[in-house]
N, C-alpha and C. Protein backbone atom coordinates (compact mmCIF):
# COMPACT_ATOMS: atom_id res chain seq x y z
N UNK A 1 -22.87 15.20 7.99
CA UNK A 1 -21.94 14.81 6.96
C UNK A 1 -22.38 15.46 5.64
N UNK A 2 -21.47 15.63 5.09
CA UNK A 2 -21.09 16.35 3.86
C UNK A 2 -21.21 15.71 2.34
N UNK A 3 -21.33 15.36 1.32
CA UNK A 3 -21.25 14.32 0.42
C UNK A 3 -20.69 14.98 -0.41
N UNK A 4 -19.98 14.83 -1.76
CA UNK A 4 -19.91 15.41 -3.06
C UNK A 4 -19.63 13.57 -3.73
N UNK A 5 -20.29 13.97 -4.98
CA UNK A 5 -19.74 12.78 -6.13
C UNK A 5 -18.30 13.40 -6.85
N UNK A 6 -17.85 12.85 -6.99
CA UNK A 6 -16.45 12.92 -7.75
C UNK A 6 -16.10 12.07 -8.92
N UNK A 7 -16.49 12.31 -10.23
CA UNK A 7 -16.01 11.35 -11.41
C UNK A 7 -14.34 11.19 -11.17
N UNK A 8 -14.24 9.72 -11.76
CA UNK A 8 -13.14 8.82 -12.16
C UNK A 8 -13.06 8.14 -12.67
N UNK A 9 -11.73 7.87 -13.29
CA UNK A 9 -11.56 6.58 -14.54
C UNK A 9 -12.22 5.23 -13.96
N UNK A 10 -12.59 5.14 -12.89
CA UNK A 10 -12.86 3.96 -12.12
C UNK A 10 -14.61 4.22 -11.70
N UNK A 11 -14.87 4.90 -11.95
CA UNK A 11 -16.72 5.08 -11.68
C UNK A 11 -16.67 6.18 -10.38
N UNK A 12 -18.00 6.73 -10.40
CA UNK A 12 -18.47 7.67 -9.48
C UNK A 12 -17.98 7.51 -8.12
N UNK A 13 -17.32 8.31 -7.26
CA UNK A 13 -16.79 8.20 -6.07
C UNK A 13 -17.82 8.68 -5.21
N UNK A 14 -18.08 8.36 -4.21
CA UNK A 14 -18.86 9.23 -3.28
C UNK A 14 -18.23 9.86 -2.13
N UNK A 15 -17.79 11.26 -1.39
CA UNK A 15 -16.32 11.87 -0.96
C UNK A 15 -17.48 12.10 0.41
N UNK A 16 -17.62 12.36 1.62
CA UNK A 16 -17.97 13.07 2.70
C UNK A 16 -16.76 13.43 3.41
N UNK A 17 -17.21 14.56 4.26
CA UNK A 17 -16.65 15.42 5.55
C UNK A 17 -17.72 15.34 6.62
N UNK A 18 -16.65 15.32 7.13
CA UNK A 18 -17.58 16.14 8.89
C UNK A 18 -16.94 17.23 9.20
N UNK A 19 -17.42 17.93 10.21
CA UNK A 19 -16.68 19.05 11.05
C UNK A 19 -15.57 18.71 11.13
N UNK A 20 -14.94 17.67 11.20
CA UNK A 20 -12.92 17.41 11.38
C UNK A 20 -12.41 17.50 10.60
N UNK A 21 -13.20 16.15 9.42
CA UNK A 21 -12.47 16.01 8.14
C UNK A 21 -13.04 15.22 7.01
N UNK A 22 -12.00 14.57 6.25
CA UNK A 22 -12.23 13.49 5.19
C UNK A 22 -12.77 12.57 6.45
N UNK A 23 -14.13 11.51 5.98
CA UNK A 23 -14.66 10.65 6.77
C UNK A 23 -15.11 9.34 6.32
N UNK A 24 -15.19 9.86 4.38
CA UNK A 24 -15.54 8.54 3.59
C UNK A 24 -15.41 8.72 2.22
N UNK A 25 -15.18 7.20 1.67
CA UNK A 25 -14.68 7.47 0.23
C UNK A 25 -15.48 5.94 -0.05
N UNK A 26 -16.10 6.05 -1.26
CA UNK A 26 -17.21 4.98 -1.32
C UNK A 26 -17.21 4.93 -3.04
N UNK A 27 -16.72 3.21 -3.09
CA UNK A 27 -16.71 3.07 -4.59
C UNK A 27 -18.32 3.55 -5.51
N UNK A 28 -19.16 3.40 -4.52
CA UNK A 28 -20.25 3.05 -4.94
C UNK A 28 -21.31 4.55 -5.27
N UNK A 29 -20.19 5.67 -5.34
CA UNK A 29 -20.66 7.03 -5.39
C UNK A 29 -21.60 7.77 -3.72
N UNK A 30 -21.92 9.15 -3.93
CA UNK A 30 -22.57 9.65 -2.88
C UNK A 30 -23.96 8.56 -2.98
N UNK A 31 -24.54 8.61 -1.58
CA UNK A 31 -25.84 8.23 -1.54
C UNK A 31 -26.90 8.92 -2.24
N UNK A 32 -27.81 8.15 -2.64
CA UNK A 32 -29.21 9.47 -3.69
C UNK A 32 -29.64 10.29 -2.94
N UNK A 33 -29.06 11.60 -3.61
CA UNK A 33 -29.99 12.88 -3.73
C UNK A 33 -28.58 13.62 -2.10
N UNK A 34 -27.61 13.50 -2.08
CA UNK A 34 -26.80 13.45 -0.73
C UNK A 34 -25.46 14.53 -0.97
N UNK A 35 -24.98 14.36 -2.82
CA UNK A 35 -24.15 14.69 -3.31
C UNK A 35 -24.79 16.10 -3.50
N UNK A 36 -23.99 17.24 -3.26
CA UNK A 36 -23.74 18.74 -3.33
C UNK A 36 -22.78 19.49 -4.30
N UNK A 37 -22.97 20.49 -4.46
CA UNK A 37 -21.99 21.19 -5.08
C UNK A 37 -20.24 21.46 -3.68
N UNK A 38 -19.40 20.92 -4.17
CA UNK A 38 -18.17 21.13 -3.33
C UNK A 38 -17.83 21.88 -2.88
N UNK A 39 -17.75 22.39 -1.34
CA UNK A 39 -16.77 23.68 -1.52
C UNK A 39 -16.19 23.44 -0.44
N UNK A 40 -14.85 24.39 0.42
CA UNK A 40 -14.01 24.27 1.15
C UNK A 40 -13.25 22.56 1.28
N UNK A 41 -13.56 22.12 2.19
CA UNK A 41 -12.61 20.51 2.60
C UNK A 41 -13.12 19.96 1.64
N UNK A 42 -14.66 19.58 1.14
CA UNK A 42 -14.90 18.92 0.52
C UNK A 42 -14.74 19.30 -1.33
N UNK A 43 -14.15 20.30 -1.47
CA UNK A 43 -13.72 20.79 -2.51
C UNK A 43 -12.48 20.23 -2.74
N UNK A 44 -11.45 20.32 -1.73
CA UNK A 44 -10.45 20.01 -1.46
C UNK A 44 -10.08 18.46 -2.02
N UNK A 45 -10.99 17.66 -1.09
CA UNK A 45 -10.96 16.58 -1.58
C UNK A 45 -11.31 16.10 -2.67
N UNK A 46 -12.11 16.64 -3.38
CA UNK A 46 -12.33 16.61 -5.11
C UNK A 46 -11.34 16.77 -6.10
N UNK A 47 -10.69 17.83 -5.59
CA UNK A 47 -9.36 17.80 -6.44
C UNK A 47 -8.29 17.12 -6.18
N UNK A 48 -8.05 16.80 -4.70
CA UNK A 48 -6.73 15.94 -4.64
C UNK A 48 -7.17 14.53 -5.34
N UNK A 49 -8.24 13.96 -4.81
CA UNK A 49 -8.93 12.83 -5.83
C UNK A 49 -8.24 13.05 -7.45
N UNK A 50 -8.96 14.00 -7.51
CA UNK A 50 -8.74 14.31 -9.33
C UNK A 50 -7.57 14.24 -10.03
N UNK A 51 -6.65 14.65 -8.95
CA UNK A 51 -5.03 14.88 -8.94
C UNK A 51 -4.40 13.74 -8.96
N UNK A 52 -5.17 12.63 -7.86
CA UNK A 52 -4.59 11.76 -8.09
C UNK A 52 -4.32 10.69 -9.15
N UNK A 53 -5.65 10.58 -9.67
CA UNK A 53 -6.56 9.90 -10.87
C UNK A 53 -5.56 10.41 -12.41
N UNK A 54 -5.10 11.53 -12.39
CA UNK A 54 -4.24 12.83 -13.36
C UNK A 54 -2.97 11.83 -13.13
N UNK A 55 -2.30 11.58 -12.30
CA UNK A 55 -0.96 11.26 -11.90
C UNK A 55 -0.09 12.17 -11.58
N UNK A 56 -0.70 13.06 -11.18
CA UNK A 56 -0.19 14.61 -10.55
C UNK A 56 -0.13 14.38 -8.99
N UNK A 57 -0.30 14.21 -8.48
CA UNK A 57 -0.49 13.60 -6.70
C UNK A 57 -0.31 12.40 -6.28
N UNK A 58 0.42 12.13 -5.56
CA UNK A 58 1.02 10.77 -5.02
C UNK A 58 0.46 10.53 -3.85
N UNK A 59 0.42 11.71 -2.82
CA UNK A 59 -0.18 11.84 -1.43
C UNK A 59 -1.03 12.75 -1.07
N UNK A 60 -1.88 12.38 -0.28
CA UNK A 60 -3.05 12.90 -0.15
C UNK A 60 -2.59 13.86 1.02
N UNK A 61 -3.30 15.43 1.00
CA UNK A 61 -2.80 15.80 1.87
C UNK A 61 -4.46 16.44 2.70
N UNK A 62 -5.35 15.94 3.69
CA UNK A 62 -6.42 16.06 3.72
C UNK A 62 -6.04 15.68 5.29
N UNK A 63 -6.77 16.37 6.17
CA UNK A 63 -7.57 16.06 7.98
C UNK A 63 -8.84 14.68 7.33
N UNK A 64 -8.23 13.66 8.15
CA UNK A 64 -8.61 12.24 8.30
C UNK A 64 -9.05 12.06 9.40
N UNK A 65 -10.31 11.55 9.29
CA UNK A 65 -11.17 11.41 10.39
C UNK A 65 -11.92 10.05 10.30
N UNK A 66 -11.23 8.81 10.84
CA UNK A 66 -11.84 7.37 11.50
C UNK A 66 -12.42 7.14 12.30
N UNK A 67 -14.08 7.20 12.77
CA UNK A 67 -14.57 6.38 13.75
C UNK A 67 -14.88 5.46 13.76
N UNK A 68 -14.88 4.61 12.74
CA UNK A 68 -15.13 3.38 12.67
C UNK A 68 -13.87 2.48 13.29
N UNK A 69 -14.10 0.82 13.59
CA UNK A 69 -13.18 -0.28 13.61
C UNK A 69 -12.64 -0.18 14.88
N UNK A 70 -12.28 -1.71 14.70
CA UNK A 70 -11.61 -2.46 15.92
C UNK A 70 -10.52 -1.42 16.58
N UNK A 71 -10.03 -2.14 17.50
CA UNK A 71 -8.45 -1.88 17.65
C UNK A 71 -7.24 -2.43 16.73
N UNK A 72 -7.86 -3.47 16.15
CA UNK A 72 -6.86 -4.28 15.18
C UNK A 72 -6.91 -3.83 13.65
N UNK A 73 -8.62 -3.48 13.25
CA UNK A 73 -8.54 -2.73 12.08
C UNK A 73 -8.07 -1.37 12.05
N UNK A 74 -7.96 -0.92 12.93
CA UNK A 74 -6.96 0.63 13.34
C UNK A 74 -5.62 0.39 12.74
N UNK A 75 -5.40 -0.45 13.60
CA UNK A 75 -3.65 -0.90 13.39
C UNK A 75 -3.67 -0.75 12.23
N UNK A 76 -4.09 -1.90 11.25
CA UNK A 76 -4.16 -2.17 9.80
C UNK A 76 -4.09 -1.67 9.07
N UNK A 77 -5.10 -0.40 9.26
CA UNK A 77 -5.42 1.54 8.07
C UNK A 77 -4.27 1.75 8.77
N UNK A 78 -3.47 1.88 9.79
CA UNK A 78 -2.38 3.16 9.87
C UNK A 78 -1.40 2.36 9.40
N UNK A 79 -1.11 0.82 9.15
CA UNK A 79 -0.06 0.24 8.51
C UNK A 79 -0.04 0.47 6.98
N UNK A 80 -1.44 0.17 6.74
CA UNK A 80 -1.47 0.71 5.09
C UNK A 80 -1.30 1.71 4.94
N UNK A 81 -1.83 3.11 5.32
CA UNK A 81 -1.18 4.41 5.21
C UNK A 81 0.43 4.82 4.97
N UNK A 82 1.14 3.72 5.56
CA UNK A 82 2.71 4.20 5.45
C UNK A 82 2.83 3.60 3.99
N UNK A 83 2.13 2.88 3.50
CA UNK A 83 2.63 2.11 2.13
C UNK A 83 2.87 3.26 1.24
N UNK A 84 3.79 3.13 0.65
CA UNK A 84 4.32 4.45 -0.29
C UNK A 84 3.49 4.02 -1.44
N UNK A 85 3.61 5.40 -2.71
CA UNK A 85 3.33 5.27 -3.63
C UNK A 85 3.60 4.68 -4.64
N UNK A 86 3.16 3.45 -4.98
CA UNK A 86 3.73 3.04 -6.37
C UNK A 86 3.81 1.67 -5.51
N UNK A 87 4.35 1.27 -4.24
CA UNK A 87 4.97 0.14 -4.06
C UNK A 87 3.75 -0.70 -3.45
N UNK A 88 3.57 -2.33 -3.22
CA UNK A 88 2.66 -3.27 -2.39
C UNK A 88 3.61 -3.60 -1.26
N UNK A 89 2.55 -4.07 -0.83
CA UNK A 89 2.61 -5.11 0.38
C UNK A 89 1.76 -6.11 0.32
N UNK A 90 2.10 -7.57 1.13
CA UNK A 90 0.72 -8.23 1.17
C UNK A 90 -0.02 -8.56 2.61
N UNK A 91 -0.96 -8.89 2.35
CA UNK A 91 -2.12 -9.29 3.49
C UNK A 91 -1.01 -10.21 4.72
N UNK A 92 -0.27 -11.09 4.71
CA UNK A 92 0.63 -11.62 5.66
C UNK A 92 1.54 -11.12 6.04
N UNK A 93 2.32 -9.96 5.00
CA UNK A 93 3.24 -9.26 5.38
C UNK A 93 2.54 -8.58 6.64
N UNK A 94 1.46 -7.35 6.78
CA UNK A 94 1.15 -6.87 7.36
C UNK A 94 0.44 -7.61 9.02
N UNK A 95 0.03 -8.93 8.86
CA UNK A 95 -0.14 -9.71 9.78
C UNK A 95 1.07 -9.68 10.12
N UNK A 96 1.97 -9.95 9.99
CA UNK A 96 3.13 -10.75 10.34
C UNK A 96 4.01 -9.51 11.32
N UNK A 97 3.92 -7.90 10.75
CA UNK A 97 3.76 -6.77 11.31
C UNK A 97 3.30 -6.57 12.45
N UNK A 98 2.26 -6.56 12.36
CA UNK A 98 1.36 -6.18 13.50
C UNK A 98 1.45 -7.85 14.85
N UNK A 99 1.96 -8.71 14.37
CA UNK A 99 2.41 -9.54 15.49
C UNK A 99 1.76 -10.82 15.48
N UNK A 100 1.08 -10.99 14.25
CA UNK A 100 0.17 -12.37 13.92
C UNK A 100 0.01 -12.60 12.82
N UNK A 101 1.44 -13.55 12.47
CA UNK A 101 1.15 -14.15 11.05
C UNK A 101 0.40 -14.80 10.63
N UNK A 102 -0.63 -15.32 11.27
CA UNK A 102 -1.69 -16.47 11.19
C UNK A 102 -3.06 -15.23 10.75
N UNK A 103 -2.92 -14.09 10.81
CA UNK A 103 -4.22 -13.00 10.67
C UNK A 103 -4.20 -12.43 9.21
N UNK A 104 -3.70 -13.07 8.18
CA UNK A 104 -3.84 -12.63 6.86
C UNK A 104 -4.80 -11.97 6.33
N UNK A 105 -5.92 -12.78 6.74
CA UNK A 105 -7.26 -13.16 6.62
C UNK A 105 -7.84 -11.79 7.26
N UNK A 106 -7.81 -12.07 8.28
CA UNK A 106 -7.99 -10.72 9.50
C UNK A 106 -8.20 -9.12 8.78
N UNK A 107 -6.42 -9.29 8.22
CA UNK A 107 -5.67 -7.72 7.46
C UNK A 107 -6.70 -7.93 6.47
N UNK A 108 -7.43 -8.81 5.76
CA UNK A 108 -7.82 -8.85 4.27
C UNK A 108 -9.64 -8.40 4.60
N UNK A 109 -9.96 -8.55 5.77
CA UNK A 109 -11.51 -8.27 6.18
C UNK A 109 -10.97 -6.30 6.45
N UNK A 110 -10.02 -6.41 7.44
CA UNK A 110 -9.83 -4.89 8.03
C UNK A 110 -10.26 -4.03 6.29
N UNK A 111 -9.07 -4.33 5.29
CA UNK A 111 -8.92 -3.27 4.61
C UNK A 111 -10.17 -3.40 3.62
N UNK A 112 -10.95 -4.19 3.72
CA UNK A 112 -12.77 -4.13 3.19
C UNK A 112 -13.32 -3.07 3.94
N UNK A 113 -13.05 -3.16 5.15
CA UNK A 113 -13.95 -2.03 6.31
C UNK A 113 -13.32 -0.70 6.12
N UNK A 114 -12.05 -0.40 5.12
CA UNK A 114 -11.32 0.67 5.13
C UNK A 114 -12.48 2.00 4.79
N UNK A 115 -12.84 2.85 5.71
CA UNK A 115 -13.25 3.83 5.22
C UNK A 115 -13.40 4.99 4.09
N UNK A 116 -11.65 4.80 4.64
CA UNK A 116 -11.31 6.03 2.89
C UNK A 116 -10.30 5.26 1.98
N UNK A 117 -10.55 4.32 1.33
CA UNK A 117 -10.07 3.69 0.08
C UNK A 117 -9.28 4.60 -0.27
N UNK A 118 -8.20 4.76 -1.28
CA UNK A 118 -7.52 5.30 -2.24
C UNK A 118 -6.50 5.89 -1.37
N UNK A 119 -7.64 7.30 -0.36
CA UNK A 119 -6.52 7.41 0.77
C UNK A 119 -5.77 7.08 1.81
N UNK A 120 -6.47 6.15 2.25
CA UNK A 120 -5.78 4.81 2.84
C UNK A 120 -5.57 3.57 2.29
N UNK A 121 -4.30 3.39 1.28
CA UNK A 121 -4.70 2.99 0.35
C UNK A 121 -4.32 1.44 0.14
N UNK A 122 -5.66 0.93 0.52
CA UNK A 122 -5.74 -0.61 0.47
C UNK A 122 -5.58 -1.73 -0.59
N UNK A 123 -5.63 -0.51 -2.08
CA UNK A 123 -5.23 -1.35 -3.00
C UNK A 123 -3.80 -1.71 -3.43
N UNK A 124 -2.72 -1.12 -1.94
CA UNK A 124 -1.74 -1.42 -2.47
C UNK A 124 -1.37 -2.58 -1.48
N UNK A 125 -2.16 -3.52 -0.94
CA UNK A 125 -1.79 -4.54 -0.35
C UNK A 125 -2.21 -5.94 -1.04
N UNK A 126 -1.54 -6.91 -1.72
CA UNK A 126 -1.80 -7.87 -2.13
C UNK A 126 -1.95 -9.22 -1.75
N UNK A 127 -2.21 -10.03 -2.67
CA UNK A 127 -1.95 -11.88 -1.85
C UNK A 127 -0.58 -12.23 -1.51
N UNK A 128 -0.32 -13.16 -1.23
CA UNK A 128 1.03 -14.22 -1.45
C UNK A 128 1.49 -14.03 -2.49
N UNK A 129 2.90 -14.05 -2.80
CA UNK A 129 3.00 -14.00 -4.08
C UNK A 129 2.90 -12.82 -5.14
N UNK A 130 2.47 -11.99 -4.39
CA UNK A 130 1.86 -10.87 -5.51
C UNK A 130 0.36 -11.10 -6.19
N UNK A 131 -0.15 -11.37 -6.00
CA UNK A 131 -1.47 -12.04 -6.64
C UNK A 131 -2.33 -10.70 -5.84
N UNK A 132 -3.57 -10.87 -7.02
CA UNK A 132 -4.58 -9.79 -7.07
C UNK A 132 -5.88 -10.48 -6.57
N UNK A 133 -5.88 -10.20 -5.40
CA UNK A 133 -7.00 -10.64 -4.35
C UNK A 133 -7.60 -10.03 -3.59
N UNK A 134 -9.16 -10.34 -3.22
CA UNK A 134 -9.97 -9.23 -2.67
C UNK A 134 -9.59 -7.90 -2.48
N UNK A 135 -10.79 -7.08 -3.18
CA UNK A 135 -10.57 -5.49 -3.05
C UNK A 135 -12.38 -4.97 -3.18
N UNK A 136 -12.32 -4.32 -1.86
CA UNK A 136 -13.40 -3.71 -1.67
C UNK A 136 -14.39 -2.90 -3.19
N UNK A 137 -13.56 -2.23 -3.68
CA UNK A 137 -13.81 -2.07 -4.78
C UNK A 137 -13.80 -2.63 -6.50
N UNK A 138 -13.40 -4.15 -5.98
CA UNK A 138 -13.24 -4.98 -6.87
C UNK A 138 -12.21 -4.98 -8.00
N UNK A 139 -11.80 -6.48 -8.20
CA UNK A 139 -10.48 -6.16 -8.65
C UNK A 139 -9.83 -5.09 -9.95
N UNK A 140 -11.19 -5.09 -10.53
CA UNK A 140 -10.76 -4.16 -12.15
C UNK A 140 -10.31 -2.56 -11.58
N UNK A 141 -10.86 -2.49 -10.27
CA UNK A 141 -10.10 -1.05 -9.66
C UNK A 141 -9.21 -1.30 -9.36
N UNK A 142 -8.33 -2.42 -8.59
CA UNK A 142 -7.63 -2.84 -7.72
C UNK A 142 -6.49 -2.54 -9.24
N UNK A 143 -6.69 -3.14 -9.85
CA UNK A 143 -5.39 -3.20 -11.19
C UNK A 143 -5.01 -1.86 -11.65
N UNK A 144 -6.61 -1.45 -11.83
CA UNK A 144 -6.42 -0.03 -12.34
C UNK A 144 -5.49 0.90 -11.53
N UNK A 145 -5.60 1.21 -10.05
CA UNK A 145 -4.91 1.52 -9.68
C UNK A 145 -3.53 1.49 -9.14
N UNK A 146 -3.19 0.36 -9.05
CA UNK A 146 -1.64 -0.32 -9.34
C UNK A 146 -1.44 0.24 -10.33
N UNK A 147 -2.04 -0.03 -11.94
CA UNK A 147 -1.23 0.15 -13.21
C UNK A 147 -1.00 1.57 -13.16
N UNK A 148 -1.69 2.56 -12.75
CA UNK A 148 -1.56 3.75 -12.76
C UNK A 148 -0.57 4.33 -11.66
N UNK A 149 -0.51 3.73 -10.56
CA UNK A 149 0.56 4.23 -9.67
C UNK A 149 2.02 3.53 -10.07
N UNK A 150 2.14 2.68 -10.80
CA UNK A 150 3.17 1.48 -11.74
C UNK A 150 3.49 2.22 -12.43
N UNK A 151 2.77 3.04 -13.67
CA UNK A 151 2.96 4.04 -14.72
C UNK A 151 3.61 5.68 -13.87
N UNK A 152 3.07 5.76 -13.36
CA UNK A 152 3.93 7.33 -13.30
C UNK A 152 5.02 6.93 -12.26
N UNK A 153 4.93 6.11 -11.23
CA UNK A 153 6.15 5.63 -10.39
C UNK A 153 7.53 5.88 -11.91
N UNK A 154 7.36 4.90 -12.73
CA UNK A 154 7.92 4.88 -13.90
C UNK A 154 8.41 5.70 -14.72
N UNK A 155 7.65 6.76 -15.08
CA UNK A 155 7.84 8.03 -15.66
C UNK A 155 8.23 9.01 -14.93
N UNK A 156 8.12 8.97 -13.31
CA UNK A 156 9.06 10.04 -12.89
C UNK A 156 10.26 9.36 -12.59
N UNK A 157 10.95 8.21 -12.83
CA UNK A 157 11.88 8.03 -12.62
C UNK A 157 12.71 8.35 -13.83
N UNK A 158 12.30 8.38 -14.80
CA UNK A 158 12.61 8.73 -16.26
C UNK A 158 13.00 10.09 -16.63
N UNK A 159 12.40 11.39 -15.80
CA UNK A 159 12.20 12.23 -16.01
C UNK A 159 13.68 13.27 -15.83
């Protein structure tokens, strides 16, 4: 595996590849001493990151590579993946999806285990209600990135 750090309005990202692809995205930056100078995929992914963070990129266009998780947290990342840009969903909606409304809870552990945050993007799934509840990366990201996908959703409709 591959590492690069990637600055953001939201703190140090930590980006890896493997031989396939994108493999991890980690609020918590690269591991010490792990992060490299970028080049090819993992270059790639530095800038679509960057792009996104800009409000220039809506979708990520990167080879995604999951070995981690259940069969049920599978489900979960490829349900969040369809979530468009700009819009939520919540933790029961997506239970209720996948065939168990009683697994809220379930969807709300899966998208903690989400590998690639942002690009699978778990902060656009909410509580009941709309409410701002658990996020792997904690909620001041969780807003941040709503308000920012809220804001240009907005401005390109304007445009």
């Amino acid at each position: 595996m591959r590492w690069a750090a990637v600055s953001s309005p939201i703190g140090e990202l930590g980006v890896a590849i493997d031989t396939d692809g994108l493999c991890s995205v980690q609020f918590q930056g690269a591991p010490p001493g792990r992060a490299e100078e970028p080049d090819g995929l993992l270059a790639t992914a530095a800038v679509q990151l960057t792009e996104y963070f800009e409000g220039v990129r809506t979708e990520f266009d990167l080879p995604l590579v999951v070995r981690s998780g259940t069969e049920f947290e599978r489900r979960v990342w490829d349900r969040i993946a369809a979530i468009e840009y700009g819009e939520t969903t919540t933790y029961g909606s997506i239970a209720t999806e996948l065939g168990d409304p009683g697994a809220a809870r379930a969807v709300g552990v899966a998208c903690n285990r989400n590998p690639l945050p942002l690009v699978i993007p778990c902060h656009r799934v909410v509580g009941a209600g709309g409410k701002l509840v658990g996020f792997g990366g904690g909620l001041p990201r969780k807003v941040h990135l709503l308000e920012l996908e809220a804001r240009v959703t907005i401005e390109a409709a304007f445009r």
